[in-house]
N, C-alpha and C. Protein backbone atom coordinates (compact mmCIF):
# COMPACT_ATOMS: atom_id res chain seq x y z
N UNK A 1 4.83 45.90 69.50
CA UNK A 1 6.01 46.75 69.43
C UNK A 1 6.44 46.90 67.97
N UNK A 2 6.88 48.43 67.61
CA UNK A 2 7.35 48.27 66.22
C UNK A 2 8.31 47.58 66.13
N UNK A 3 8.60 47.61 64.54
CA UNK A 3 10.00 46.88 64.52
C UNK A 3 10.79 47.39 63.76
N UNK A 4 10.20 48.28 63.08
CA UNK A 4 10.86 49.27 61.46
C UNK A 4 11.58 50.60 62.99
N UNK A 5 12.61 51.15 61.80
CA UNK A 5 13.25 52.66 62.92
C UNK A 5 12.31 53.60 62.92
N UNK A 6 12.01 53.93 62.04
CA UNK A 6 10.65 55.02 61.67
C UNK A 6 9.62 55.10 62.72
N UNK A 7 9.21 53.08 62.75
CA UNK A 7 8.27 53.37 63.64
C UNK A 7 8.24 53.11 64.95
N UNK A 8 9.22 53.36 65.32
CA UNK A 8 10.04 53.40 66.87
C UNK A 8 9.75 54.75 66.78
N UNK A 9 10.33 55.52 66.13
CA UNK A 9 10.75 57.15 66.61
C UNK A 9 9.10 57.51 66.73
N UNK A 10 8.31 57.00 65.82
CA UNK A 10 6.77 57.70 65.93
C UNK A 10 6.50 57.49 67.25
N UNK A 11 6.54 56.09 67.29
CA UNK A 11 6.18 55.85 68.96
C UNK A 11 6.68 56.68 69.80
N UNK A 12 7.77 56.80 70.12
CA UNK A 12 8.40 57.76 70.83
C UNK A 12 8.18 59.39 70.49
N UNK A 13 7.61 59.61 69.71
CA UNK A 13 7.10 60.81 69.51
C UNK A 13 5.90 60.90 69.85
N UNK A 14 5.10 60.07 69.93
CA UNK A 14 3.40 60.03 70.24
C UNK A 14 3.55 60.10 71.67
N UNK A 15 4.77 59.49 73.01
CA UNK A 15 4.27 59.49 73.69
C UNK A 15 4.62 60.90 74.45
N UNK A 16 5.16 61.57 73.86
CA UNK A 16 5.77 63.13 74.33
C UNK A 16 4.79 63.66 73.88
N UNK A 17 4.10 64.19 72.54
CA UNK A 17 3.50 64.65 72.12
C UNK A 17 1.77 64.76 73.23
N UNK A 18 1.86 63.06 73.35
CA UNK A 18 0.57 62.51 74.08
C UNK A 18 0.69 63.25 75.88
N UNK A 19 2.17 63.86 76.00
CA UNK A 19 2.08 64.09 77.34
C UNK A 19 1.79 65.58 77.50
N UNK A 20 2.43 65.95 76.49
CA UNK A 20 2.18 67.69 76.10
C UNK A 20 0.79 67.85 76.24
N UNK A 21 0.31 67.26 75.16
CA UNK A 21 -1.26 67.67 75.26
C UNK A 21 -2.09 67.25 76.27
N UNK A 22 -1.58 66.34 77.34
CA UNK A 22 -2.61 66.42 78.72
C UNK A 22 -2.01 67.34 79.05
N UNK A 23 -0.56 68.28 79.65
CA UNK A 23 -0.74 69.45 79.93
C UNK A 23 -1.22 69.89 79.78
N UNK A 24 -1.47 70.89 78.46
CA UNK A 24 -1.73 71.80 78.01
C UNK A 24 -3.68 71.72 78.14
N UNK A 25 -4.15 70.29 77.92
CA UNK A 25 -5.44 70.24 78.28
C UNK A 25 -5.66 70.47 79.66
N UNK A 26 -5.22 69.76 80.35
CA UNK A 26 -5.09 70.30 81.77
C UNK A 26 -5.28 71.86 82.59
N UNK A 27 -4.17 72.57 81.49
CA UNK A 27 -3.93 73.72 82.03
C UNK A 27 -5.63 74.48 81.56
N UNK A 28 -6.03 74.42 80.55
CA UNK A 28 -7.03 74.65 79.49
C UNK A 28 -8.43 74.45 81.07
N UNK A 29 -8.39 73.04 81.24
CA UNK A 29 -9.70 73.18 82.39
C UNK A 29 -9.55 73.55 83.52
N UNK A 30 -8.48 74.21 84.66
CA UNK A 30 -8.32 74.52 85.54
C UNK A 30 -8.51 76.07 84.90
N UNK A 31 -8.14 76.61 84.13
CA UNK A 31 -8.32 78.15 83.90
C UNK A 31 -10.25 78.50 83.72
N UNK A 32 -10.92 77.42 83.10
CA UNK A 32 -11.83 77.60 83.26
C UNK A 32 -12.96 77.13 84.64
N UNK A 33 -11.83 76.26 85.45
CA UNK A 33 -12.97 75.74 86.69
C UNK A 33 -12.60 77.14 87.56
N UNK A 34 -11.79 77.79 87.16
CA UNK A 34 -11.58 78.75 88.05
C UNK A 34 -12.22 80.02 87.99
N UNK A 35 -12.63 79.99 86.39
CA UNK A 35 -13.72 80.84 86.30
C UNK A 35 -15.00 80.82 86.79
N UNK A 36 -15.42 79.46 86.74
CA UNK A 36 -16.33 79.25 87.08
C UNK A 36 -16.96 78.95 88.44
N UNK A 37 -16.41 79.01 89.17
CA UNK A 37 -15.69 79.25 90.68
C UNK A 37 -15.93 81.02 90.94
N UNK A 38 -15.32 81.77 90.28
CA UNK A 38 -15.56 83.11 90.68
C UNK A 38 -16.44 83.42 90.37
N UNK A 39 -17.62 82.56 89.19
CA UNK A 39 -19.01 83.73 88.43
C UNK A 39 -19.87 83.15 89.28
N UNK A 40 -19.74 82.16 90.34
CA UNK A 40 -19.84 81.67 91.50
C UNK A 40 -20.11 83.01 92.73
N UNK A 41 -19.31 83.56 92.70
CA UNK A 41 -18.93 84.38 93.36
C UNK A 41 -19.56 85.58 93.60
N UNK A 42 -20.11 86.29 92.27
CA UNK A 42 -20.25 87.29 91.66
C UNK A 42 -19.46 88.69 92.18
N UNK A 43 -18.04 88.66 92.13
CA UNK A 43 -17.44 89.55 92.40
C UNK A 43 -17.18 90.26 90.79
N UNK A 44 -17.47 91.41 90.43
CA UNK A 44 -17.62 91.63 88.97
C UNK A 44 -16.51 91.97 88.55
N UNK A 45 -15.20 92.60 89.00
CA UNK A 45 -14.08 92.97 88.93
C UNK A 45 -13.03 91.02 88.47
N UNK A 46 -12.99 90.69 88.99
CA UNK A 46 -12.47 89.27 89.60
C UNK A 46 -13.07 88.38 88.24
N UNK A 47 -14.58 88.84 87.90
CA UNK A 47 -14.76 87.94 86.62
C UNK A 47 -14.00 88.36 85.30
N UNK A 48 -14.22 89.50 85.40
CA UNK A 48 -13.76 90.30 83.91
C UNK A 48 -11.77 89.56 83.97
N UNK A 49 -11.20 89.80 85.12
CA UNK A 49 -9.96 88.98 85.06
C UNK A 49 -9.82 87.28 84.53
N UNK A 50 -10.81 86.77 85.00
CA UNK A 50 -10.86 85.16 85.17
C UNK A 50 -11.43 85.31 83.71
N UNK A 51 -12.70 85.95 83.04
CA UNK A 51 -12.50 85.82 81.74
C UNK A 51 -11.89 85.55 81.06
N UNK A 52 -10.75 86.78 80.97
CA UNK A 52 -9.35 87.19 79.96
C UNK A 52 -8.58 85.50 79.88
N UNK A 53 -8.49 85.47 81.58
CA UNK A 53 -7.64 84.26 81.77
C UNK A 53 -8.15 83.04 80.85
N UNK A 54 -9.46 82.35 81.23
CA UNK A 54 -10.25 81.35 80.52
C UNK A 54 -10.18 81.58 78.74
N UNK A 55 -10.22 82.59 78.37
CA UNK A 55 -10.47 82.98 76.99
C UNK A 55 -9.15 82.54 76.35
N UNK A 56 -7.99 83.38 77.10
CA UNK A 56 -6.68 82.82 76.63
C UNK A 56 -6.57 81.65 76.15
N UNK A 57 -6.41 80.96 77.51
CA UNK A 57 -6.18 79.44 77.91
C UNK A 57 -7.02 78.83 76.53
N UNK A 58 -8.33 79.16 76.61
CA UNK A 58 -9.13 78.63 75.36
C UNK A 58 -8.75 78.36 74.04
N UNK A 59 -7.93 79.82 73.91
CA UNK A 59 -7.69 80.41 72.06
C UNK A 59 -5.96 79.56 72.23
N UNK A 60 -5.12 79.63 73.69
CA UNK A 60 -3.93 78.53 73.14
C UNK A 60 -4.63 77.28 73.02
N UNK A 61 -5.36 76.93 73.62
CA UNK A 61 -5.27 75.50 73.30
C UNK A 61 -5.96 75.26 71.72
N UNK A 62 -6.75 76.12 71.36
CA UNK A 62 -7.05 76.17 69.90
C UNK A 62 -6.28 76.06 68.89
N UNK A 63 -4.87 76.98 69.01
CA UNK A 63 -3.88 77.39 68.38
C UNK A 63 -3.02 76.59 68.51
N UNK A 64 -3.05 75.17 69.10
CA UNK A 64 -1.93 74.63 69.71
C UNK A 64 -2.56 73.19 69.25
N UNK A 65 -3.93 72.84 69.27
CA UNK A 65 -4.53 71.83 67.58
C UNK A 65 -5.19 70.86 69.17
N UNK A 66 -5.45 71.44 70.50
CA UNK A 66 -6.35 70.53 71.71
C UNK A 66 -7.28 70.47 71.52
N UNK A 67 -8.10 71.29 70.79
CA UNK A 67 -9.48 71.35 70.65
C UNK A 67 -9.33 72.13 69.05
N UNK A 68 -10.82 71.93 68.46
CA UNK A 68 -10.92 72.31 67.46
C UNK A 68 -11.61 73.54 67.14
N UNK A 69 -10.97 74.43 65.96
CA UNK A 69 -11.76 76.27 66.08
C UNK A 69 -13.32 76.30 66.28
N UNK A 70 -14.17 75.64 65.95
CA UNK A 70 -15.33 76.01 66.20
C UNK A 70 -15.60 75.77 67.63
N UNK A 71 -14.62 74.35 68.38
CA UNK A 71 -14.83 74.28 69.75
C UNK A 71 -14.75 75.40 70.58
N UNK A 72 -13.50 76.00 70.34
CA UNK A 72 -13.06 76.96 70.91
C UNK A 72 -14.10 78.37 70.68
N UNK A 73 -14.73 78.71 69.52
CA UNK A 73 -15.61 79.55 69.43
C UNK A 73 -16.91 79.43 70.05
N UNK A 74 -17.23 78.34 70.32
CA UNK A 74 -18.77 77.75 71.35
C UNK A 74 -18.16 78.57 72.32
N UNK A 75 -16.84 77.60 72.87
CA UNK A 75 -16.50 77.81 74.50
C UNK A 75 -16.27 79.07 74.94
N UNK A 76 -15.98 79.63 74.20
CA UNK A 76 -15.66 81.20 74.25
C UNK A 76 -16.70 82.31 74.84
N UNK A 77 -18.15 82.33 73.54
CA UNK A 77 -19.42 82.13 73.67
C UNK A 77 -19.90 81.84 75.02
N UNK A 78 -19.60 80.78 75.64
CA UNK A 78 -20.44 80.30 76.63
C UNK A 78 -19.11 81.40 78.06
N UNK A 79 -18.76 81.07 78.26
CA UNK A 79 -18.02 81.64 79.20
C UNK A 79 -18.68 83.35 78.77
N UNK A 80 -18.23 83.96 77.81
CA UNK A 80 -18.85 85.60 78.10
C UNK A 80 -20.11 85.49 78.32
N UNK A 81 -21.32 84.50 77.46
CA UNK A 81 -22.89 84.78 78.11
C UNK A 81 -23.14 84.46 79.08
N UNK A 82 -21.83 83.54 80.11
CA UNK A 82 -22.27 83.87 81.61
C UNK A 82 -21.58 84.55 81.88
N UNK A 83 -21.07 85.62 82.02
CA UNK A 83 -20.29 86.98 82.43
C UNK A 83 -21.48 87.89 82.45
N UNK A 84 -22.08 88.43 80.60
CA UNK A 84 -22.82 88.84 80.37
C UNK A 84 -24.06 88.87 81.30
N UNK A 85 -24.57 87.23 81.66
CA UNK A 85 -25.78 87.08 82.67
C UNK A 85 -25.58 87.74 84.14
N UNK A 86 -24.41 87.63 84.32
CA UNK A 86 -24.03 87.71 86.31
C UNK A 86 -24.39 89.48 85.53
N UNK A 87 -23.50 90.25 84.74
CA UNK A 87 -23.43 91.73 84.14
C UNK A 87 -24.60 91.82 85.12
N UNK A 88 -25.86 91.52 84.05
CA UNK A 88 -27.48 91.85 83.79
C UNK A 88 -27.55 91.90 85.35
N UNK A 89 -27.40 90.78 85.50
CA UNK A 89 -28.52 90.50 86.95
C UNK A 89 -27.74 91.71 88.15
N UNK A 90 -26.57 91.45 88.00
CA UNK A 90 -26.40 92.83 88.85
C UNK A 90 -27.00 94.54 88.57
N UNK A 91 -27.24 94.44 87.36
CA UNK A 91 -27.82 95.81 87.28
C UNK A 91 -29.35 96.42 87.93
């Protein structure tokens, strides 16, 4: 346990901070299991939505310091080249 004031308040700031960001991570993988769930699906209308959604979710949690920019640029990447693939194969 601290013992200085300073490092009380950190503590107490780490553990809000620490709760925020399992939200926000949280919210981050349900937007994408849900994508991945519909490319499941191959309803092509329904992906292009669940995209947008996943992509979002992606670029806040980027912008918000959950993951790091290049993470977020892989993940991004990977979610449209399977959009892109279901695209193809339907044509």
């Amino acid at each position: 346990m601290p013992n200085i004031k300073s490092a009380k308040k950190r503590a107490r700031q780490t553990v809000k901070r620490t709760a925020r960001n399992r939200v926000r991570k949280e919210r981050l993988k349900k937007a994408v299991k849900a994508y991945r769930a519909v490319i499941g699906s191959g309803d092509a209308d329904a992906v292009k939505e669940e995209l947008r959604k996943a992509t979002r979710a992606v670029d806040k949690a980027g912008v918000k310091g959950i993951i790091r920019k290049n993470t977020v640029n892989r993940r991004k990447s990977r979610l449209a080249r399977m959009a892109n693939r279901l695209a193809a194969a339907g044509k």
